[in-house]
PDB file of N, CA and C in Angstrom:
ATOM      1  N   UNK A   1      31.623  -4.356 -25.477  1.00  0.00           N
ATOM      2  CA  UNK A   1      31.132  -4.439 -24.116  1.00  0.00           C
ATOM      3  C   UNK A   1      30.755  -5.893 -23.816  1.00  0.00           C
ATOM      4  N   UNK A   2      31.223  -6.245 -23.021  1.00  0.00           N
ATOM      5  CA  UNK A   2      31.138  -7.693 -22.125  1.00  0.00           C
ATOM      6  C   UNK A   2      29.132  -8.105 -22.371  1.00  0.00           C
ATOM      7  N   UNK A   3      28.593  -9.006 -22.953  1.00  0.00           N
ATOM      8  CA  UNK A   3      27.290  -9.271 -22.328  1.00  0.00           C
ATOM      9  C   UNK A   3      26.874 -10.336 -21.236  1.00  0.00           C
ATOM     10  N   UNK A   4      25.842 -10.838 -20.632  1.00  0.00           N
ATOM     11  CA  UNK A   4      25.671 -11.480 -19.820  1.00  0.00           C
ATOM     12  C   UNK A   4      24.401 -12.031 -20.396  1.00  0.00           C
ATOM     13  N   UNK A   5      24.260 -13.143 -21.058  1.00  0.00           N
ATOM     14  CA  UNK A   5      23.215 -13.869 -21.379  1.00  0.00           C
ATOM     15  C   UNK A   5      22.935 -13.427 -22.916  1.00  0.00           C
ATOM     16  N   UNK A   6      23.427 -12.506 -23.124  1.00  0.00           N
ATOM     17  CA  UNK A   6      23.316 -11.993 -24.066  1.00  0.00           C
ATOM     18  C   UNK A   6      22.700 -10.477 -24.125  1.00  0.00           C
ATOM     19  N   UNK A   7      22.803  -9.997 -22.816  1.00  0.00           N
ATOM     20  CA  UNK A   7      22.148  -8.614 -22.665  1.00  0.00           C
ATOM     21  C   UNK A   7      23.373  -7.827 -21.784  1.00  0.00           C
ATOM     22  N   UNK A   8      23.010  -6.397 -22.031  1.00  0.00           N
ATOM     23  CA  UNK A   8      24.144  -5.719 -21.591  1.00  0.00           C
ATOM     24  C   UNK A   8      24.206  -5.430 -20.247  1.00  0.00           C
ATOM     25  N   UNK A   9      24.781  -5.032 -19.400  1.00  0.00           N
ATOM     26  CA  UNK A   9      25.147  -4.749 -17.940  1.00  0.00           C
ATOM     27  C   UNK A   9      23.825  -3.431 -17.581  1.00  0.00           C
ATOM     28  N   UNK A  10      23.776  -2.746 -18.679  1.00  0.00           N
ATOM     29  CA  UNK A  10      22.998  -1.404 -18.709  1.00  0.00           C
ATOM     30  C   UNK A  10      21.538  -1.970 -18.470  1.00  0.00           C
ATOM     31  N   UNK A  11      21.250  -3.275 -19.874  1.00  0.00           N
ATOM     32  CA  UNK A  11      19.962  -3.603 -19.716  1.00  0.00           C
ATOM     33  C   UNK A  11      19.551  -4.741 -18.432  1.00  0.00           C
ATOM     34  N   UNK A  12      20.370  -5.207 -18.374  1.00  0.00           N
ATOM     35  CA  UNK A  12      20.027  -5.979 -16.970  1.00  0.00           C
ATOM     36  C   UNK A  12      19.946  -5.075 -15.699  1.00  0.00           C
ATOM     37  N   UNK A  13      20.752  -4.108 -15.798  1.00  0.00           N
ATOM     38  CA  UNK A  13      19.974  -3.233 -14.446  1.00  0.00           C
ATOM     39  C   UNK A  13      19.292  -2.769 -14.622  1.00  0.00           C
ATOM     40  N   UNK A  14      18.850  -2.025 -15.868  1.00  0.00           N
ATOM     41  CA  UNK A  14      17.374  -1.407 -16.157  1.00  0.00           C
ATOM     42  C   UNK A  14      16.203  -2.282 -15.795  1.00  0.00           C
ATOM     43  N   UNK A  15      16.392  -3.562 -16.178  1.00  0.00           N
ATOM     44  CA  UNK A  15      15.518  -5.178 -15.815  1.00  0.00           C
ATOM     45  C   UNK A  15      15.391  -5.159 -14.316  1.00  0.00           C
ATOM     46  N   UNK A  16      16.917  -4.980 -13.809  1.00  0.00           N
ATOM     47  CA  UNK A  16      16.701  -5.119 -12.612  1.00  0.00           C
ATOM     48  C   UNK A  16      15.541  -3.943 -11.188  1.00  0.00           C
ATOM     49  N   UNK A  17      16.201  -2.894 -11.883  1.00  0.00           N
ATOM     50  CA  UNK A  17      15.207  -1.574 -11.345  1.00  0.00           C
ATOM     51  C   UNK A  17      13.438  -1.784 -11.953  1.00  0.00           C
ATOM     52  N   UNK A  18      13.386  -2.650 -12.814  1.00  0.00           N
ATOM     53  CA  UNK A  18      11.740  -2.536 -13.300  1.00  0.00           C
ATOM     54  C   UNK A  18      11.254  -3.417 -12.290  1.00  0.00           C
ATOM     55  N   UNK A  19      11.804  -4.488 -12.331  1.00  0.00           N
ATOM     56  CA  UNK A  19      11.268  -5.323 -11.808  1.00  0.00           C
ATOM     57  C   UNK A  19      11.280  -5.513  -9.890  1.00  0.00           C
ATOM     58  N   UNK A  20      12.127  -4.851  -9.539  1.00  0.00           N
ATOM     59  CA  UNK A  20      12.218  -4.211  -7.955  1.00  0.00           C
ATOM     60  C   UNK A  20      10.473  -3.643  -7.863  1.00  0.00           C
ATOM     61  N   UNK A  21      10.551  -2.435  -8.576  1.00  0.00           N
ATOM     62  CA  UNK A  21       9.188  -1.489  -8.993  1.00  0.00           C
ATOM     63  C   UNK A  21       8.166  -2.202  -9.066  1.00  0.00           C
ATOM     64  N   UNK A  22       8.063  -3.824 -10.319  1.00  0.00           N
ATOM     65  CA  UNK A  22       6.635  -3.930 -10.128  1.00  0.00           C
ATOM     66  C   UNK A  22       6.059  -5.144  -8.627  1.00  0.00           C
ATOM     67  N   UNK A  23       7.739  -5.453  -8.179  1.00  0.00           N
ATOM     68  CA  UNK A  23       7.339  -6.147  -6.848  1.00  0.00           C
ATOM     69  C   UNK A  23       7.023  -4.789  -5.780  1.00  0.00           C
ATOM     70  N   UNK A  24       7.364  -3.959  -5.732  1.00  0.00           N
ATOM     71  CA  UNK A  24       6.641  -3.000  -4.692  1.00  0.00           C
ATOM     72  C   UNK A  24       5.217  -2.741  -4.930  1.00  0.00           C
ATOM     73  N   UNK A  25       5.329  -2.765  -6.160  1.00  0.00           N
ATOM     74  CA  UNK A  25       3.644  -2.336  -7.163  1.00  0.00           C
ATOM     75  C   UNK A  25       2.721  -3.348  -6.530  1.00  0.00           C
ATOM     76  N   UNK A  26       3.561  -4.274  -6.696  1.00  0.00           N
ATOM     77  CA  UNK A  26       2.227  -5.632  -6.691  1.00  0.00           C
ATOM     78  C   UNK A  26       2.313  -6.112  -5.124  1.00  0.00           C
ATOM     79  N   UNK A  27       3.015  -5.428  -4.309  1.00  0.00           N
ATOM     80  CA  UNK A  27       2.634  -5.490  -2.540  1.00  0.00           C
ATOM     81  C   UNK A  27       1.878  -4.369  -2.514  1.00  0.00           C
ATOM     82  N   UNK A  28       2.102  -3.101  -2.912  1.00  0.00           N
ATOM     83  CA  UNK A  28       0.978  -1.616  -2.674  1.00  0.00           C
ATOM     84  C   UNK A  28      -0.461  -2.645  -2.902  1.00  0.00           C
ATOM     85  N   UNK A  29      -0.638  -3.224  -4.114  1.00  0.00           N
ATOM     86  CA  UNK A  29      -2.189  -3.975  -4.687  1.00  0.00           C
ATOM     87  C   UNK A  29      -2.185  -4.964  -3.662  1.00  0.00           C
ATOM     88  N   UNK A  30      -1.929  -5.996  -3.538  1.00  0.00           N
ATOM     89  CA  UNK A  30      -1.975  -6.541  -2.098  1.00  0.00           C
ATOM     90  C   UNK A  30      -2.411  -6.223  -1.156  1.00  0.00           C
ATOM     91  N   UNK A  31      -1.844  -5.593  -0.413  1.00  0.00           N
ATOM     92  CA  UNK A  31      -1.555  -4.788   0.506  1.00  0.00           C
ATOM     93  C   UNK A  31      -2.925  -4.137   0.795  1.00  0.00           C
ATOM     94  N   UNK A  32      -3.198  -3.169  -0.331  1.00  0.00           N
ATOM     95  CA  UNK A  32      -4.475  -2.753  -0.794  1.00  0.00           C
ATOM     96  C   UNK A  32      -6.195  -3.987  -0.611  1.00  0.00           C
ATOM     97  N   UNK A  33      -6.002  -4.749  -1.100  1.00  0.00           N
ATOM     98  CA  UNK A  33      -6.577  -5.848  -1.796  1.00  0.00           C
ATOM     99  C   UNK A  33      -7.129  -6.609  -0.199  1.00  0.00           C
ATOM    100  N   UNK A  34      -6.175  -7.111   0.682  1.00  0.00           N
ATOM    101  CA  UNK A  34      -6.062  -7.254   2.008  1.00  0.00           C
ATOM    102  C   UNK A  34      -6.703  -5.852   2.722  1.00  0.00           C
ATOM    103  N   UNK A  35      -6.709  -4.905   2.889  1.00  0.00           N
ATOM    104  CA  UNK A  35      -7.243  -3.601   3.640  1.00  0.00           C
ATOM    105  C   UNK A  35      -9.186  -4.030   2.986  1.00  0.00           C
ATOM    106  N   UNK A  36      -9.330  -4.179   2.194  1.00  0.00           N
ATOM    107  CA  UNK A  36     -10.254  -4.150   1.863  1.00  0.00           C
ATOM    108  C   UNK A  36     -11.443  -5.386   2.115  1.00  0.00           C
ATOM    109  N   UNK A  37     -10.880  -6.377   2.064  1.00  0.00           N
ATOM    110  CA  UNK A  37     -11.214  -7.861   2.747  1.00  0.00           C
ATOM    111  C   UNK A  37     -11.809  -7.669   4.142  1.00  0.00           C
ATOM    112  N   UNK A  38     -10.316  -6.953   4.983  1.00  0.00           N
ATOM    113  CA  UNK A  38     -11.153  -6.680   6.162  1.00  0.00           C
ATOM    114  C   UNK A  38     -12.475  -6.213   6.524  1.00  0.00           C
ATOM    115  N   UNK A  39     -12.393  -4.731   5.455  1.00  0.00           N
ATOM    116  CA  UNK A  39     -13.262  -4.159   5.936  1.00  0.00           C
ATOM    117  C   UNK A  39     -15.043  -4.888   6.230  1.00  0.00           C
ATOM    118  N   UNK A  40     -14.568  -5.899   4.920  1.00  0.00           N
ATOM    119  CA  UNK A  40     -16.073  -6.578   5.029  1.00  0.00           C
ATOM    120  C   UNK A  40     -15.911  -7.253   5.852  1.00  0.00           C
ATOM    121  N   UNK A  41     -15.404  -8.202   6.695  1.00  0.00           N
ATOM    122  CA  UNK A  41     -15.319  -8.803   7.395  1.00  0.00           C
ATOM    123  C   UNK A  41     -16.574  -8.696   8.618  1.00  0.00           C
ATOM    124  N   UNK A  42     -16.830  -9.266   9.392  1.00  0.00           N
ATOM    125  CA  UNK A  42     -18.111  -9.165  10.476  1.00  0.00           C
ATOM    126  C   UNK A  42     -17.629  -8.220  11.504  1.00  0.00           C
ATOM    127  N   UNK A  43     -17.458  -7.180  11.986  1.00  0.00           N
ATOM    128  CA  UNK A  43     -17.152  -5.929  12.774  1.00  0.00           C
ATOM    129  C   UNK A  43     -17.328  -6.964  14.094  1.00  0.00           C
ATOM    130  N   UNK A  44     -15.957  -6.746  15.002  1.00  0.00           N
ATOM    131  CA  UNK A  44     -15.859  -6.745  16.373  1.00  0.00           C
ATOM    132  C   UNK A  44     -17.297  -7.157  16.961  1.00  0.00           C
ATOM    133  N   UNK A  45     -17.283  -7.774  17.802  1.00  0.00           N
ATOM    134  CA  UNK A  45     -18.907  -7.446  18.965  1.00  0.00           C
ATOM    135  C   UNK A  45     -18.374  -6.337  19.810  1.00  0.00           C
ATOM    136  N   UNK A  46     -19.153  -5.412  20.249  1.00  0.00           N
ATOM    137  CA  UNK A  46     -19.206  -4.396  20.910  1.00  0.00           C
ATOM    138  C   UNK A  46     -18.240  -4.523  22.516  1.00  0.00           C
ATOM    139  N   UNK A  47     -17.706  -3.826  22.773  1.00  0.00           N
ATOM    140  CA  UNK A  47     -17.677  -4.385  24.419  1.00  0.00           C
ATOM    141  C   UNK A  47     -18.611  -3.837  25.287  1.00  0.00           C
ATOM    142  N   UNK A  48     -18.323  -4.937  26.385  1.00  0.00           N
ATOM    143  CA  UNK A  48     -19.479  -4.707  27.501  1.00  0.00           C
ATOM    144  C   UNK A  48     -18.635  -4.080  28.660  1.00  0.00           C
ATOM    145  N   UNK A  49     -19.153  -2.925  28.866  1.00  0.00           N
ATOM    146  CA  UNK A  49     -18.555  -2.473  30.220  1.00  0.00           C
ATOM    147  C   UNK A  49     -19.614  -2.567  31.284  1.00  0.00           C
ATOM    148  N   UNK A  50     -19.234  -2.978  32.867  1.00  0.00           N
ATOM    149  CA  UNK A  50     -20.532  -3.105  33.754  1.00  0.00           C
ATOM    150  C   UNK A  50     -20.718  -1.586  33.995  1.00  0.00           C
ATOM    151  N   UNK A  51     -21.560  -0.962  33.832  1.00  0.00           N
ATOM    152  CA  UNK A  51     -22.463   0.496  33.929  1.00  0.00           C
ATOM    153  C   UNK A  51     -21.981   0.853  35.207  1.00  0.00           C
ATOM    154  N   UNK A  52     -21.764   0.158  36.370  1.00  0.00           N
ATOM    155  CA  UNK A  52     -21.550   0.367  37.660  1.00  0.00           C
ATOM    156  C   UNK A  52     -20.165   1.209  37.933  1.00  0.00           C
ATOM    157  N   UNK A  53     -19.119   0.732  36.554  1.00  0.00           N
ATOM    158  CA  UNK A  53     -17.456   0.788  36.557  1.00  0.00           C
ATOM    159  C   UNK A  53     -17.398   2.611  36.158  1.00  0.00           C
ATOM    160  N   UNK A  54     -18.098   3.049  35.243  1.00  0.00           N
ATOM    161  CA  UNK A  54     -18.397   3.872  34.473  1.00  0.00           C
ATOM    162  C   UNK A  54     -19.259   4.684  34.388  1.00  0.00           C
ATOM    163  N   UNK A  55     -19.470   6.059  34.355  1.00  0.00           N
ATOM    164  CA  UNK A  55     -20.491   7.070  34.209  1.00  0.00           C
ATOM    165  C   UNK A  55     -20.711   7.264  33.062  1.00  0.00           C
ATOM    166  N   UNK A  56     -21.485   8.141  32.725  1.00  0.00           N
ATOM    167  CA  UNK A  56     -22.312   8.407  31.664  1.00  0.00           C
ATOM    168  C   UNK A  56     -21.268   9.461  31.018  1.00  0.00           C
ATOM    169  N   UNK A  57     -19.947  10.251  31.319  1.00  0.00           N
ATOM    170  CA  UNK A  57     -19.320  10.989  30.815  1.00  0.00           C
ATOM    171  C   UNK A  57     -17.874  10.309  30.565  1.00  0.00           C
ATOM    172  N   UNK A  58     -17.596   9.171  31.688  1.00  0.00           N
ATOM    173  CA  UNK A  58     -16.654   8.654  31.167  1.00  0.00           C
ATOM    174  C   UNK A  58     -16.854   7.703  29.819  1.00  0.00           C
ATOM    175  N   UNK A  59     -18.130   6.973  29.482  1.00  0.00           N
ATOM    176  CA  UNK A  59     -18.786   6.273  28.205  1.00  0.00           C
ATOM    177  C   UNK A  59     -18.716   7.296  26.828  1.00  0.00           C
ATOM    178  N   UNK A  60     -18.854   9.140  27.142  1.00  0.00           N
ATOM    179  CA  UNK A  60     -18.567   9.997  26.047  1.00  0.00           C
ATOM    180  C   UNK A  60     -17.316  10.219  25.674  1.00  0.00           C
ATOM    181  N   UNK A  61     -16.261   9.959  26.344  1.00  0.00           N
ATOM    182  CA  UNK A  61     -15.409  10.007  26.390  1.00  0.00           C
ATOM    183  C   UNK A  61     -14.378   8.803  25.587  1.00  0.00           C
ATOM    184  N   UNK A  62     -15.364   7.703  25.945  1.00  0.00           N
ATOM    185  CA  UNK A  62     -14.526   6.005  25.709  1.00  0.00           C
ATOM    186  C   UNK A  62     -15.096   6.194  24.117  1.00  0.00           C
ATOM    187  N   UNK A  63     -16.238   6.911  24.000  1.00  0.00           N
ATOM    188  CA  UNK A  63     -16.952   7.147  22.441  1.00  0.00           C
ATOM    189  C   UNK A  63     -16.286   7.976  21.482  1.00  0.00           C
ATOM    190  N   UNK A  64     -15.797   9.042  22.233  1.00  0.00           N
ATOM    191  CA  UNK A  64     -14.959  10.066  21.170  1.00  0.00           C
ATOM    192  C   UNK A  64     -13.567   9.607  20.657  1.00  0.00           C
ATOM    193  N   UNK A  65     -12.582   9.312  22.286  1.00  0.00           N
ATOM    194  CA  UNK A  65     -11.659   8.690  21.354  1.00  0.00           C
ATOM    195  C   UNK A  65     -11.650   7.882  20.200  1.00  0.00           C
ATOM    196  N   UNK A  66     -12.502   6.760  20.759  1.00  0.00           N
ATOM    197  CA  UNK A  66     -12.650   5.436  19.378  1.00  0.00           C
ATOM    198  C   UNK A  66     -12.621   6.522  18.137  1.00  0.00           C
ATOM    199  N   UNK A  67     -14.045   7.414  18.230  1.00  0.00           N
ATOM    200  CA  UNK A  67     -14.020   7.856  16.957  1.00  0.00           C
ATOM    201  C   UNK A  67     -12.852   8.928  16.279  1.00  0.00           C
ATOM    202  N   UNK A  68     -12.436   8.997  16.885  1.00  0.00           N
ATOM    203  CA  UNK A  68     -10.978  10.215  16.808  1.00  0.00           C
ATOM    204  C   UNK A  68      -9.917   8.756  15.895  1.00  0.00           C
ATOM    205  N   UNK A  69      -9.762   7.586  16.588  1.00  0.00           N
ATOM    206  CA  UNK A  69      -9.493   6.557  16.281  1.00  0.00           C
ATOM    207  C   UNK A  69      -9.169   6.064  15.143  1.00  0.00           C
ATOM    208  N   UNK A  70     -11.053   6.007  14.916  1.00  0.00           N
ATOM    209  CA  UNK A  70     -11.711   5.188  13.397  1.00  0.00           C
ATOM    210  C   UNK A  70     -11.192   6.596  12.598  1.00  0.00           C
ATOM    211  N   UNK A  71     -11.127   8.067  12.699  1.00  0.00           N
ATOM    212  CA  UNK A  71     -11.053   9.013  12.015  1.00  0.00           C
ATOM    213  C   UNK A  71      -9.628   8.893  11.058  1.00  0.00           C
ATOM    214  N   UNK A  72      -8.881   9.020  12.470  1.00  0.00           N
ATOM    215  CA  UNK A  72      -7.006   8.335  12.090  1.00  0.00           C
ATOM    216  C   UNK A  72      -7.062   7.464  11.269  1.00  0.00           C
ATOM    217  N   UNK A  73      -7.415   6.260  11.303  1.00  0.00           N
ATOM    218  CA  UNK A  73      -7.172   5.169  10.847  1.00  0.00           C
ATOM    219  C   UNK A  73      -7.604   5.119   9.231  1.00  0.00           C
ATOM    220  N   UNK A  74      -8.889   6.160   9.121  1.00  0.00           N
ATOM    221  CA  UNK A  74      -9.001   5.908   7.669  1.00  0.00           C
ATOM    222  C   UNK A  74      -8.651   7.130   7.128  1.00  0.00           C
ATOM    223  N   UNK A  75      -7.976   7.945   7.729  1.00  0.00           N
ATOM    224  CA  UNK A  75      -6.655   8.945   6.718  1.00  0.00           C
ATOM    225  C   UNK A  75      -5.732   7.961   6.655  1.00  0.00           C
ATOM    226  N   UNK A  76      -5.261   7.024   7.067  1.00  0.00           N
ATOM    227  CA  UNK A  76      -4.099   6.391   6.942  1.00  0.00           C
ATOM    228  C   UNK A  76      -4.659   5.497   5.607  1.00  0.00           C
ATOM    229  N   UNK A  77      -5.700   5.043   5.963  1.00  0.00           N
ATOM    230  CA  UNK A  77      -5.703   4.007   4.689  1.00  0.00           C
ATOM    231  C   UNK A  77      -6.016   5.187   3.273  1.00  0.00           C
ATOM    232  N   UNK A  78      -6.235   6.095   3.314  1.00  0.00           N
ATOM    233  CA  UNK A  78      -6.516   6.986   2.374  1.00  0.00           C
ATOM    234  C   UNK A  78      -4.754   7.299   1.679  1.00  0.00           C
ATOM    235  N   UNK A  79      -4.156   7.800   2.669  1.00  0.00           N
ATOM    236  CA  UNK A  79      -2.762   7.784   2.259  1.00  0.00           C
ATOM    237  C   UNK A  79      -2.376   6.471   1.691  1.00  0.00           C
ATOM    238  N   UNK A  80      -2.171   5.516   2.324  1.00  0.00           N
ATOM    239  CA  UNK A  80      -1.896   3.740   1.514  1.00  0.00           C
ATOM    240  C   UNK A  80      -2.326   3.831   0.080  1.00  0.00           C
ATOM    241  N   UNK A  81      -3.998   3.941  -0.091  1.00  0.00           N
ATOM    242  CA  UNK A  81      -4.248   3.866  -1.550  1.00  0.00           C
ATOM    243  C   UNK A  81      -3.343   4.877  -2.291  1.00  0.00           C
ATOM    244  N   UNK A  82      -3.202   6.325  -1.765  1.00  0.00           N
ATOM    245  CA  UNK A  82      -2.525   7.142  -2.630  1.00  0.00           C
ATOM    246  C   UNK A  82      -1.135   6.772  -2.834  1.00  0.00           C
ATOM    247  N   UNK A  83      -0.660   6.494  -1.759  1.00  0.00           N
ATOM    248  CA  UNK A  83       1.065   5.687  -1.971  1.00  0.00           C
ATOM    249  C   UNK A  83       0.913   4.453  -3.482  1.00  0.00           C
ATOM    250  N   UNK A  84      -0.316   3.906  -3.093  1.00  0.00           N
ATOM    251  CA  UNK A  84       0.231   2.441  -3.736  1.00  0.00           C
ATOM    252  C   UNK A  84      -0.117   3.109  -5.439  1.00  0.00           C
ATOM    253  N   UNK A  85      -0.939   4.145  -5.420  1.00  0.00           N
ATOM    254  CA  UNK A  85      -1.541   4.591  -6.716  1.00  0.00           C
ATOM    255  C   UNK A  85       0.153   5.051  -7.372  1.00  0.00           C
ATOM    256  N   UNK A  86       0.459   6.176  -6.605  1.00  0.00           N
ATOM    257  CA  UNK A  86       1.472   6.430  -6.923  1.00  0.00           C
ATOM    258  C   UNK A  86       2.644   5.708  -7.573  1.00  0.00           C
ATOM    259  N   UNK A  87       2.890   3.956  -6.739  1.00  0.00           N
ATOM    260  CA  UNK A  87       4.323   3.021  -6.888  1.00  0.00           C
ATOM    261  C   UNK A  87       3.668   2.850  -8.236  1.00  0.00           C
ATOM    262  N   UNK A  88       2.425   2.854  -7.774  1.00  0.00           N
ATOM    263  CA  UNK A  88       1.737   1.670  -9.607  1.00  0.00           C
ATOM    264  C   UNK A  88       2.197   2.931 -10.883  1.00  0.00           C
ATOM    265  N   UNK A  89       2.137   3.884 -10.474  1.00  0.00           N
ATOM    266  CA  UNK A  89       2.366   5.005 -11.771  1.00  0.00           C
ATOM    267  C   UNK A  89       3.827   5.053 -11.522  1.00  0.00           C
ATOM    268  N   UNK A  90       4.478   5.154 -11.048  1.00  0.00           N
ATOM    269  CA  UNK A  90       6.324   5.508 -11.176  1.00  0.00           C
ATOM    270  C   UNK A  90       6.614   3.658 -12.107  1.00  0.00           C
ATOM    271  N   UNK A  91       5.801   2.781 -11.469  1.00  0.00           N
ATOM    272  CA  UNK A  91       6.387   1.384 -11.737  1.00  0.00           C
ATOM    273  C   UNK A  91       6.043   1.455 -13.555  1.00  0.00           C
ATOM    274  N   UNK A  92       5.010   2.083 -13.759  1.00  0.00           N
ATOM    275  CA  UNK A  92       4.468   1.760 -15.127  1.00  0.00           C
ATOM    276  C   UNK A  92       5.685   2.862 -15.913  1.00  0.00           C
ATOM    277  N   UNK A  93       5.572   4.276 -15.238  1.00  0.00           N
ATOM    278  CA  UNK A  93       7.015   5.023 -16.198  1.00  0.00           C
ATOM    279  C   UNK A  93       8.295   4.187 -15.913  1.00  0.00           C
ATOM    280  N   UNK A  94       8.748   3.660 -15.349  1.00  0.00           N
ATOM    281  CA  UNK A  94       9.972   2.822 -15.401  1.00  0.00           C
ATOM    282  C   UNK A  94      10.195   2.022 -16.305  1.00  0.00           C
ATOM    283  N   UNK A  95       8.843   0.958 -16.309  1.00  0.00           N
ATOM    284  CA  UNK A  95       8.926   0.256 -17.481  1.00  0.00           C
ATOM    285  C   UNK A  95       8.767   0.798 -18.435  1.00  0.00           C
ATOM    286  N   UNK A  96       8.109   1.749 -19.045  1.00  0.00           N
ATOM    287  CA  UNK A  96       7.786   2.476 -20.366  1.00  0.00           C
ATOM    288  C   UNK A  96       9.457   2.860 -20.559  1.00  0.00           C
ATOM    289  N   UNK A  97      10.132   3.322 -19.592  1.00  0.00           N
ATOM    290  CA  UNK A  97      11.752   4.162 -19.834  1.00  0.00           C
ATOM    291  C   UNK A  97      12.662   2.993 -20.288  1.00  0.00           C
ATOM    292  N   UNK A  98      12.392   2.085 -19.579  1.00  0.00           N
ATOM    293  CA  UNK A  98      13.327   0.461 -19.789  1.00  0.00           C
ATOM    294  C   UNK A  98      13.450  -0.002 -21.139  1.00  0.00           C
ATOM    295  N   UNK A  99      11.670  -0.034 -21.527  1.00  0.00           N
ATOM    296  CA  UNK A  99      11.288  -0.300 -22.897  1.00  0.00           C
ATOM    297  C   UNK A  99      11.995   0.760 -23.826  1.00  0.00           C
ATOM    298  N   UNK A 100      11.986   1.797 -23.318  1.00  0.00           N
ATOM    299  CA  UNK A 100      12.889   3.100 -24.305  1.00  0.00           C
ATOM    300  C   UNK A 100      14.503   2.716 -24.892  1.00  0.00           C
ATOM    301  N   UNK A 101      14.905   2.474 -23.362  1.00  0.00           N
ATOM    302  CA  UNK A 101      16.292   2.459 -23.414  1.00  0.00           C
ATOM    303  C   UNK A 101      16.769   1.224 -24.112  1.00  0.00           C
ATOM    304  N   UNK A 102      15.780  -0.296 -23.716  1.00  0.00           N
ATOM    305  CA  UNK A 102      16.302  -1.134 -24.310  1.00  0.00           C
ATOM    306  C   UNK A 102      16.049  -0.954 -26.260  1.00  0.00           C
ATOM    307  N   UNK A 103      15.077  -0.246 -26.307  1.00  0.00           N
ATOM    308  CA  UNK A 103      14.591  -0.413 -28.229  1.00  0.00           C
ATOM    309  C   UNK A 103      15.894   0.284 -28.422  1.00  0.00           C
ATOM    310  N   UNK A 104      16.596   1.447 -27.820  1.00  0.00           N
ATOM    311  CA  UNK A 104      17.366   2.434 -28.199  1.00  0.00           C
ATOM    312  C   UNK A 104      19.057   1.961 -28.811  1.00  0.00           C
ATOM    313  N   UNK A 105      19.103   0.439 -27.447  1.00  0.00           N
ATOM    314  CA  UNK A 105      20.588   0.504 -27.484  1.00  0.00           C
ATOM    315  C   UNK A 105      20.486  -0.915 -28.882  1.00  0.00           C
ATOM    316  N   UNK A 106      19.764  -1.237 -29.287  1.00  0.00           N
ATOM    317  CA  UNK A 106      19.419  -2.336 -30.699  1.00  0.00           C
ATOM    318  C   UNK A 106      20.053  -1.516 -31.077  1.00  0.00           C
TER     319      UNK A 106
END
C-alpha cells in the first residue's frame, strides 16, 4: 500500500476525522467560555419609557415578554452546554478509536 509521509491513507484520514472533531470540540469550549464572560459582564441599564406613552398593563405586558425572553434564551444556552458536552465526548471516542486503529495496523 502506497504511504504518504510515511503513514497510510487509512491513518491519515483517521488523523484527519480526529482532528476535524477536536476543532469542533474546542469551538463548543469557546463558544461556551465566551457565553459565560458575558454573563458577568455589567447588565444593560434599564430602559426608560415616558409613563405618559404607556399604562400600567401595557408595562405587564413589556415585563412578561422579556421574561418569556430571558426564559428562551437560557434553554438555549442549556442546550449549547449539552451540545458542546456531547462534541467533547464523541471527539474524545474518536480519538480513543484512531488510537485503536492506528496501534492495530503496526
Amino acid at each position: 500500500m502506497d504511504t504518504i509521509w510515511g503513514f497510510t491513507p487509512n491513518e491519515l484520514q483517521s488523523a484527519g476525522i480526529a482532528l476535524g472533531l477536536v476543532v469542533v470540540g474546542m469551538l463548543g469550549v469557546i463558544g461556551r467560555q465566551m457565553g459565560k464572560w458575558r454573563e458577568h459582564r455589567e447588565p444593560p441599564r434599564g430602559m426608560q419609557i415616558a409613563g405618559a406613552l404607556i399604562d400600567g398593563s401595557d408595562a405587564r405586558r413589556l415585563t412578561e415578554a422579556l421574561d418569556r425572553n430571558t426564559t428562551a434564551l437560557k434553554k438555549c444556552s442549556d442546550t449549547a452546554d449539552a451540545n458542546t458536552a456531547a462534541i467533547q465526548s464523541a471527539s474524545r471516542e474518536i480519538q480513543r478509536l484512531t488510537d485503536e486503529t492506528i496501534r492495530g495496523q503496526r
